[in-house]
N, C-alpha and C. Protein backbone atom coordinates (compact mmCIF):
# COMPACT_ATOMS: atom_id res chain seq x y z
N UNK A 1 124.10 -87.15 83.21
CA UNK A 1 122.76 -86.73 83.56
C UNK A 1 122.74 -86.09 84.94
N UNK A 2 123.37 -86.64 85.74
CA UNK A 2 123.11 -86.21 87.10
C UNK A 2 124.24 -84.90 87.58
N UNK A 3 125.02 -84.87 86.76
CA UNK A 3 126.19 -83.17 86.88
C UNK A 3 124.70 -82.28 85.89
N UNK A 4 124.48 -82.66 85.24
CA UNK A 4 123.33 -81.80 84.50
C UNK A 4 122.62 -81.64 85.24
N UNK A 5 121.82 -82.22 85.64
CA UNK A 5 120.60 -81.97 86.82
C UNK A 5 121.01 -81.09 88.13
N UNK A 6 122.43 -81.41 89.01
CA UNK A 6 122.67 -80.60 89.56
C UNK A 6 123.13 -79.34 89.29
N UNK A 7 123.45 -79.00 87.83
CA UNK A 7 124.01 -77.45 87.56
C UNK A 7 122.84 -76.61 87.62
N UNK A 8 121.68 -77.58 87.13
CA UNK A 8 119.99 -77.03 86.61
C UNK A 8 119.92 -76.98 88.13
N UNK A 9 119.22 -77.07 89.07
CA UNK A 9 119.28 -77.49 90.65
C UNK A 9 119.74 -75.85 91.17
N UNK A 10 121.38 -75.88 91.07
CA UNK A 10 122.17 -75.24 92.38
C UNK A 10 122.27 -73.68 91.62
N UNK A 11 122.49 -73.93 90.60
CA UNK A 11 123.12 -72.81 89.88
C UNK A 11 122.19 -72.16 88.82
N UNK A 12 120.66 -72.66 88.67
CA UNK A 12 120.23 -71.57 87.91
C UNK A 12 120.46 -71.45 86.38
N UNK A 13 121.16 -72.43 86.18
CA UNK A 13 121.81 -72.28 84.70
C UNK A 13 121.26 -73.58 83.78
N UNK A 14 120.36 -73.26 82.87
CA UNK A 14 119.77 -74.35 81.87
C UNK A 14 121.13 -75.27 81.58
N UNK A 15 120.67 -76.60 81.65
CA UNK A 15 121.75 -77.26 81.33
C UNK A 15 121.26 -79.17 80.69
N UNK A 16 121.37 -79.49 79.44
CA UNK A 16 121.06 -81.07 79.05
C UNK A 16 121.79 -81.78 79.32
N UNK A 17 121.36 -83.20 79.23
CA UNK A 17 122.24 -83.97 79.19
C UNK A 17 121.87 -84.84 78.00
N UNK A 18 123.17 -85.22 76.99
CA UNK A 18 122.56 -86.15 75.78
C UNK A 18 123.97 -86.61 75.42
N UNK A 19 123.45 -88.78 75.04
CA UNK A 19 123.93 -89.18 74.61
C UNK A 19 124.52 -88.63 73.54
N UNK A 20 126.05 -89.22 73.08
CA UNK A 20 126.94 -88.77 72.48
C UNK A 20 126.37 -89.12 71.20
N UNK A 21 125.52 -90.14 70.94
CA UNK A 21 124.80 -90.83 69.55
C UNK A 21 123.55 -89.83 68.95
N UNK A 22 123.47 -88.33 69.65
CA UNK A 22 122.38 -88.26 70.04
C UNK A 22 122.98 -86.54 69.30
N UNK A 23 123.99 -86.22 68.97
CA UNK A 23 124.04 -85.03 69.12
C UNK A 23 124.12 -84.52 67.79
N UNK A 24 123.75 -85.19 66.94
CA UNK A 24 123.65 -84.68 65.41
C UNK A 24 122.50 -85.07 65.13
N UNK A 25 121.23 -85.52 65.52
CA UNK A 25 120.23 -85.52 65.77
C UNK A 25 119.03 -84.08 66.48
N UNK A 26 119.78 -83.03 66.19
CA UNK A 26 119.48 -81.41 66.20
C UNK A 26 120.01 -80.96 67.29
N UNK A 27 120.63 -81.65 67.96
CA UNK A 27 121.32 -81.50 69.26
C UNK A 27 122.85 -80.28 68.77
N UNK A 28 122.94 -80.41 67.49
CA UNK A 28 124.73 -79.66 67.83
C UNK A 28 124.06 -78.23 66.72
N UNK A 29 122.54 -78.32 66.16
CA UNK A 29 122.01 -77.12 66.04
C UNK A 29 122.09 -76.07 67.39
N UNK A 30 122.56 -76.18 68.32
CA UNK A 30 122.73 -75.59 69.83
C UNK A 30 123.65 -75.22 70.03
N UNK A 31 125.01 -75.59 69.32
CA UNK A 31 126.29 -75.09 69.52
C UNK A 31 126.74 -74.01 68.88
N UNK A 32 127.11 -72.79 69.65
CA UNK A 32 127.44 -71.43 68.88
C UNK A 32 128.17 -70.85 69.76
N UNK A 33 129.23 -70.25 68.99
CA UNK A 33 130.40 -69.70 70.02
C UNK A 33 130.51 -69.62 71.25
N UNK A 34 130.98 -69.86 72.11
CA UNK A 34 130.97 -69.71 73.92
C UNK A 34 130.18 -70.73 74.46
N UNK A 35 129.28 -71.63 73.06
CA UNK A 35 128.74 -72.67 74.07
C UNK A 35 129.46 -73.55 75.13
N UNK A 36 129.44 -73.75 76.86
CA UNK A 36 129.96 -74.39 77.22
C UNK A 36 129.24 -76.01 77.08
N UNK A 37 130.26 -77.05 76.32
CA UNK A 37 129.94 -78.68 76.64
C UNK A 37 130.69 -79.35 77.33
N UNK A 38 130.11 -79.66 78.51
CA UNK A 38 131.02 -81.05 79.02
C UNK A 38 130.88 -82.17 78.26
N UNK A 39 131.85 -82.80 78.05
CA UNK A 39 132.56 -84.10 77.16
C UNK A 39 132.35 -85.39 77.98
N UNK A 40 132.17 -86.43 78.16
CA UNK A 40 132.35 -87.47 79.14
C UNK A 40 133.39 -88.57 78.11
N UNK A 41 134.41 -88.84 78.31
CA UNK A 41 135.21 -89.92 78.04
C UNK A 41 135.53 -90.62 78.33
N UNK A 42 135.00 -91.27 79.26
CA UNK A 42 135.35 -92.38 80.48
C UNK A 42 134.60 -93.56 79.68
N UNK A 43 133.78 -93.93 78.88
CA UNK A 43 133.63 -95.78 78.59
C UNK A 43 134.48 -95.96 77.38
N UNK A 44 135.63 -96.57 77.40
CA UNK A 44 136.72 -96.60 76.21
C UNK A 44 135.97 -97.87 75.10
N UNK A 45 135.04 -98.60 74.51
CA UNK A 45 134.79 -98.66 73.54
C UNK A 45 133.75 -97.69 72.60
N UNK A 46 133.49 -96.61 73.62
CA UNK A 46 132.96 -95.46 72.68
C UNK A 46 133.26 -93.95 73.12
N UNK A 47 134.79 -94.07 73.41
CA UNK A 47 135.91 -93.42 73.32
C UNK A 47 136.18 -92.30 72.07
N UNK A 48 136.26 -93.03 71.12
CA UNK A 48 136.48 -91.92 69.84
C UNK A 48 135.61 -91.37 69.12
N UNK A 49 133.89 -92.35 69.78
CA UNK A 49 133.11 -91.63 69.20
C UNK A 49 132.85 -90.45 69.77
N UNK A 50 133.44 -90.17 71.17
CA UNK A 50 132.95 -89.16 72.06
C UNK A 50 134.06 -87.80 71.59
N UNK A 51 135.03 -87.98 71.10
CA UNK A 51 136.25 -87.56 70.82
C UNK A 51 135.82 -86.67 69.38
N UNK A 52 135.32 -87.30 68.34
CA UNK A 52 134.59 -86.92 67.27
C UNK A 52 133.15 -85.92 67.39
N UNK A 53 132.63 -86.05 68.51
CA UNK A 53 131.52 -85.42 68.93
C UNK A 53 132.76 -83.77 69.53
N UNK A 54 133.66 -84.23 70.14
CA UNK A 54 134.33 -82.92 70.87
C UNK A 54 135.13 -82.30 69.65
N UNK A 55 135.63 -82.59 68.62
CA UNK A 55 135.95 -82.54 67.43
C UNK A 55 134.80 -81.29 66.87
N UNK A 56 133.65 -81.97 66.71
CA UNK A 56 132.77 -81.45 65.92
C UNK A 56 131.82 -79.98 66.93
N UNK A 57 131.85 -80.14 68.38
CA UNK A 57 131.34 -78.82 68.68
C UNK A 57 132.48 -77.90 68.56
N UNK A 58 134.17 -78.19 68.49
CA UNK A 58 134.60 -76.93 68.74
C UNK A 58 135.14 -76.66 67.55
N UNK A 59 134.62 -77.60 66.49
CA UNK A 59 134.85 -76.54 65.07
C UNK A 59 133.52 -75.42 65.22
N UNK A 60 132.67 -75.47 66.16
CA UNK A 60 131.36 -74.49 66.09
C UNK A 60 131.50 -73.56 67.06
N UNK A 61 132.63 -73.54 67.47
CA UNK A 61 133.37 -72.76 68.73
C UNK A 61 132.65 -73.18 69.94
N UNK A 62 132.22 -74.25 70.30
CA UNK A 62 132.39 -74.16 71.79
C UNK A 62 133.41 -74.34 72.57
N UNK A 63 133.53 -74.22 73.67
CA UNK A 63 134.50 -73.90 75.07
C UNK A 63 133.95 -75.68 75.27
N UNK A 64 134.97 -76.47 75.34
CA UNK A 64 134.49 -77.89 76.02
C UNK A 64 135.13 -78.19 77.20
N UNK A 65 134.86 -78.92 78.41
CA UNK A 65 135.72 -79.43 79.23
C UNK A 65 135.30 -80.59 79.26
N UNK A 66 136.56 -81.60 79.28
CA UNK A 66 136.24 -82.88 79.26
C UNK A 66 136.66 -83.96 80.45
N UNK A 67 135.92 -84.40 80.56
CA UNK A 67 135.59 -85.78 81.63
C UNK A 67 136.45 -87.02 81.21
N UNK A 68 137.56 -87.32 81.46
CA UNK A 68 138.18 -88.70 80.93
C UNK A 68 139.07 -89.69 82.03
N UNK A 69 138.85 -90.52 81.55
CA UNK A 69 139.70 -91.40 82.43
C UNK A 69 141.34 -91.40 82.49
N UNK A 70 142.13 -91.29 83.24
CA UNK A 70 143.37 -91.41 83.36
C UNK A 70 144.38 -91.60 81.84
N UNK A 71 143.98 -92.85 81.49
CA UNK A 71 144.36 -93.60 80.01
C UNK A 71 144.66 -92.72 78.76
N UNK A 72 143.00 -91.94 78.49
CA UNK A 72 143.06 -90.83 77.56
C UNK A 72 142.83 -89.55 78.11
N UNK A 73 143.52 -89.37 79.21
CA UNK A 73 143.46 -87.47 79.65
C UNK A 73 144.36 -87.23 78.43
N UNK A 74 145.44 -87.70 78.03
CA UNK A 74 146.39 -86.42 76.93
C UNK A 74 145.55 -86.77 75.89
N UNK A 75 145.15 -87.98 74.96
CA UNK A 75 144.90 -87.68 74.08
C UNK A 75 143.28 -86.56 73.84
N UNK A 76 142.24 -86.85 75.15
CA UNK A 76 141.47 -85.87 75.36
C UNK A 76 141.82 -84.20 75.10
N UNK A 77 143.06 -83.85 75.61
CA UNK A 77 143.46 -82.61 76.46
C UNK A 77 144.10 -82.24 74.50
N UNK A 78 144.34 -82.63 74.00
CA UNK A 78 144.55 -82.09 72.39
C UNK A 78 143.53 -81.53 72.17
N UNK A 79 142.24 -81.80 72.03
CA UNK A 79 141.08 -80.90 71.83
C UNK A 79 140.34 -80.33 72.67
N UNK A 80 140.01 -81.11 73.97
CA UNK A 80 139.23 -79.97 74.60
C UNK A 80 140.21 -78.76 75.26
N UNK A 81 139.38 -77.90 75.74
CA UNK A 81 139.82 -76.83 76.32
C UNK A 81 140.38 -76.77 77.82
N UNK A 82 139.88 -77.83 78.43
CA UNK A 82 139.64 -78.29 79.77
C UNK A 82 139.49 -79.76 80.00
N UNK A 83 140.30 -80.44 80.95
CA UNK A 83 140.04 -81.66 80.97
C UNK A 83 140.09 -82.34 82.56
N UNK A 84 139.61 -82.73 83.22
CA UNK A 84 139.28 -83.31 84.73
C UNK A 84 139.35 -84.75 84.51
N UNK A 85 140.72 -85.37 85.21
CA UNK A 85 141.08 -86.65 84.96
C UNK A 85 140.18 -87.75 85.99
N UNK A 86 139.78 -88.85 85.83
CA UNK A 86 139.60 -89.76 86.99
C UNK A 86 140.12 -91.22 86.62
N UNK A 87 140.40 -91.37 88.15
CA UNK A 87 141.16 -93.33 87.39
C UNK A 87 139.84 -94.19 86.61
N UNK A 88 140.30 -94.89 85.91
CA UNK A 88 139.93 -95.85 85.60
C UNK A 88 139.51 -97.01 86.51
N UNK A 89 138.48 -97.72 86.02
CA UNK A 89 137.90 -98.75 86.79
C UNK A 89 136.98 -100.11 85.99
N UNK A 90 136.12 -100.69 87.11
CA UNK A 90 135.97 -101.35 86.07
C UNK A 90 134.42 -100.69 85.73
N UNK A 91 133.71 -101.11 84.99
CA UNK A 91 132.62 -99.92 83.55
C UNK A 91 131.57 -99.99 84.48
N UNK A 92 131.53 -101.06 85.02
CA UNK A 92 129.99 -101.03 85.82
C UNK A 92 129.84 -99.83 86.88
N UNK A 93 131.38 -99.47 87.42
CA UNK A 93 131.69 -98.40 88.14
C UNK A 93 132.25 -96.77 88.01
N UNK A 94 132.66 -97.21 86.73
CA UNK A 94 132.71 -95.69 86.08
C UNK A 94 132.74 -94.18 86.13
N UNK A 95 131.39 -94.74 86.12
CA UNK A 95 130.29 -93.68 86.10
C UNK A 95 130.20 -92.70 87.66
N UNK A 96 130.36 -93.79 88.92
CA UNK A 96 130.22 -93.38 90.06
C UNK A 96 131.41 -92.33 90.27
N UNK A 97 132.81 -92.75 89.80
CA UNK A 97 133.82 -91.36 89.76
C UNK A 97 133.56 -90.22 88.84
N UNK A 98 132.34 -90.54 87.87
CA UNK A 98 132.72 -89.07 86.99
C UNK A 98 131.67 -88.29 87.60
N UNK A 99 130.58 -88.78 88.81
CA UNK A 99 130.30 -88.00 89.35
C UNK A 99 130.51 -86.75 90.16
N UNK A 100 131.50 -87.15 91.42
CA UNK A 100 131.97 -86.51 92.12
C UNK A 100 132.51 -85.04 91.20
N UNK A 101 133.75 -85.30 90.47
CA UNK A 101 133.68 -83.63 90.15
C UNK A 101 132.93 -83.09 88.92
N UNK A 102 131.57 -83.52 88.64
CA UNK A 102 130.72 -83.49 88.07
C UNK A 102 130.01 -82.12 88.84
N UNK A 103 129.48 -82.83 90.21
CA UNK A 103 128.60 -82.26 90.79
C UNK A 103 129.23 -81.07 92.01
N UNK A 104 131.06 -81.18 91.93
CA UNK A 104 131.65 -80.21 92.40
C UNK A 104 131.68 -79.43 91.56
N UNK A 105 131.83 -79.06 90.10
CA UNK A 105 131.75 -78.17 89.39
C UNK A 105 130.11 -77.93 89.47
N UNK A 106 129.28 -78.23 89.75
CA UNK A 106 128.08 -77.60 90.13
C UNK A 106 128.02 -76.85 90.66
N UNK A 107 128.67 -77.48 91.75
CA UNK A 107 128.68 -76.24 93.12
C UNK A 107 129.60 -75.35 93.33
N UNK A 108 130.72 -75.33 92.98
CA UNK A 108 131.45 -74.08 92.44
C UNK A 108 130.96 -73.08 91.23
N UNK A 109 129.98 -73.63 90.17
CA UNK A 109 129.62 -72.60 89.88
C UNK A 109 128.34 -71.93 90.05
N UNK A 110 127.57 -72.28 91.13
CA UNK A 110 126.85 -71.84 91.90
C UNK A 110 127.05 -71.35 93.26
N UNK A 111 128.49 -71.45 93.41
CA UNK A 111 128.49 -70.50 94.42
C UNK A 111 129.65 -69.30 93.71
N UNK A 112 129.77 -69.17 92.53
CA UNK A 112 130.27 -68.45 91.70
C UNK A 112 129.27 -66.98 91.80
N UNK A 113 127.86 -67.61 91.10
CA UNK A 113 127.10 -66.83 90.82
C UNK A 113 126.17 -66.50 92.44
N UNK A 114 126.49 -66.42 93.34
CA UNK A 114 126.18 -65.98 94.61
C UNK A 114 124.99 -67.12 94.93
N UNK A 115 124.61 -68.10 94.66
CA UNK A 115 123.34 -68.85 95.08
C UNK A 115 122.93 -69.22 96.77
N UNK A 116 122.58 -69.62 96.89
CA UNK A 116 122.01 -70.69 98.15
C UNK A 116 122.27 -71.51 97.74
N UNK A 117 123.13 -72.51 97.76
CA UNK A 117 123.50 -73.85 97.20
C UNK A 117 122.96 -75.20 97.99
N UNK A 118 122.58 -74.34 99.83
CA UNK A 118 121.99 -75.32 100.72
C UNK A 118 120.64 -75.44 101.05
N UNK A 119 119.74 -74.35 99.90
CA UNK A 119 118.55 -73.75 99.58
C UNK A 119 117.97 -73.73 98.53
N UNK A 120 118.06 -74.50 97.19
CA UNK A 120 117.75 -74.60 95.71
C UNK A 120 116.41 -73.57 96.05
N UNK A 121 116.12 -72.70 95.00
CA UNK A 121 114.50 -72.29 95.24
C UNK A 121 113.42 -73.13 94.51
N UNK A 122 112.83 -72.74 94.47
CA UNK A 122 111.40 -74.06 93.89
C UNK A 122 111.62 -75.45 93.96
N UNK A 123 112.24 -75.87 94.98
CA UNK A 123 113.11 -77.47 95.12
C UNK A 123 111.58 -77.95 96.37
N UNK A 124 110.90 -78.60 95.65
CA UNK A 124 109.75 -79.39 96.83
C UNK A 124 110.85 -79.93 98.09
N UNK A 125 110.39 -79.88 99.36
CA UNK A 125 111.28 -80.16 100.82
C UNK A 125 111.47 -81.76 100.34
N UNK A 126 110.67 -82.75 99.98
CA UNK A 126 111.20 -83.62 99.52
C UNK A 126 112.16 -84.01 98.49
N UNK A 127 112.81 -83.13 98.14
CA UNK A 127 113.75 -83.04 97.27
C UNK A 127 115.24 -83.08 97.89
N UNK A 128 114.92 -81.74 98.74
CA UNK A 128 116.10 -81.14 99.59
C UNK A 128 116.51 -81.72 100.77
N UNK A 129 115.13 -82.53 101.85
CA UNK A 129 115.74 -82.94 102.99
C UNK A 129 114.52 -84.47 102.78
N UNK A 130 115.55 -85.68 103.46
CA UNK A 130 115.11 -86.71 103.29
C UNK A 130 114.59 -86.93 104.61
């Protein structure tokens, strides 16, 4: 959610975020050639369901890059296109590493596309400075 929110944010570029339970529920009606999906594979008892979800957008041709923990970067890196490793930890904490290059690929691809990255536009000042 929160690499989503910052791509929407820095870069200008529509972007969701949805549970993996969530995406055959009209959600993968959205996937069509060149769609880019980030993958998240980092909670290993719903590991293969996430794997089956990356399975199923790039029989619809999307471009995926995937988010995984150390453990399953290779078996990840068989299907997606792209894969950004982080260690493993314990679950309650997770989440806090798949941030970081979450929200660096934000900002690389907003400063790709020439942005203000230290300037969001329509960002209320309470947003931007605390």
């Amino acid at each position: 959610l929160e690499g989503s929110l910052k791509l929407k944010e820095i870069s200008y570029i529509h972007s969701e975020a949805y549970a993996s339970g969530e995406l055959k529920h009209g959600t993968i009606s959205l996937i069509e050639p060149g769609t880019l999906v980030v993958a998240l594979g980092t909670y290993e008892p719903l590991f293969d369901k996430a794997m089956s979800n990356v399975v199923e957008v790039k029989a619809r041709g999307a471009e995926v890059l995937a988010l995984a923990t150390e453990p399953f970067k290779e078996k990840m890196a068989h299907t997606a296109d792209s894969v950004i490793a982080v260690p493993e930890t314990h679950p309650v904490v997770q989440p806090s590493l798949g941030v970081v290059p979450l929200q660096l690929f934000a900002y690389y691809v907003a400063l790709q596309r020439g942005c203000d990255i230290d300037k969001p536009r329509n960002l209320a000042k309470s947003v931007t400075v605390e």
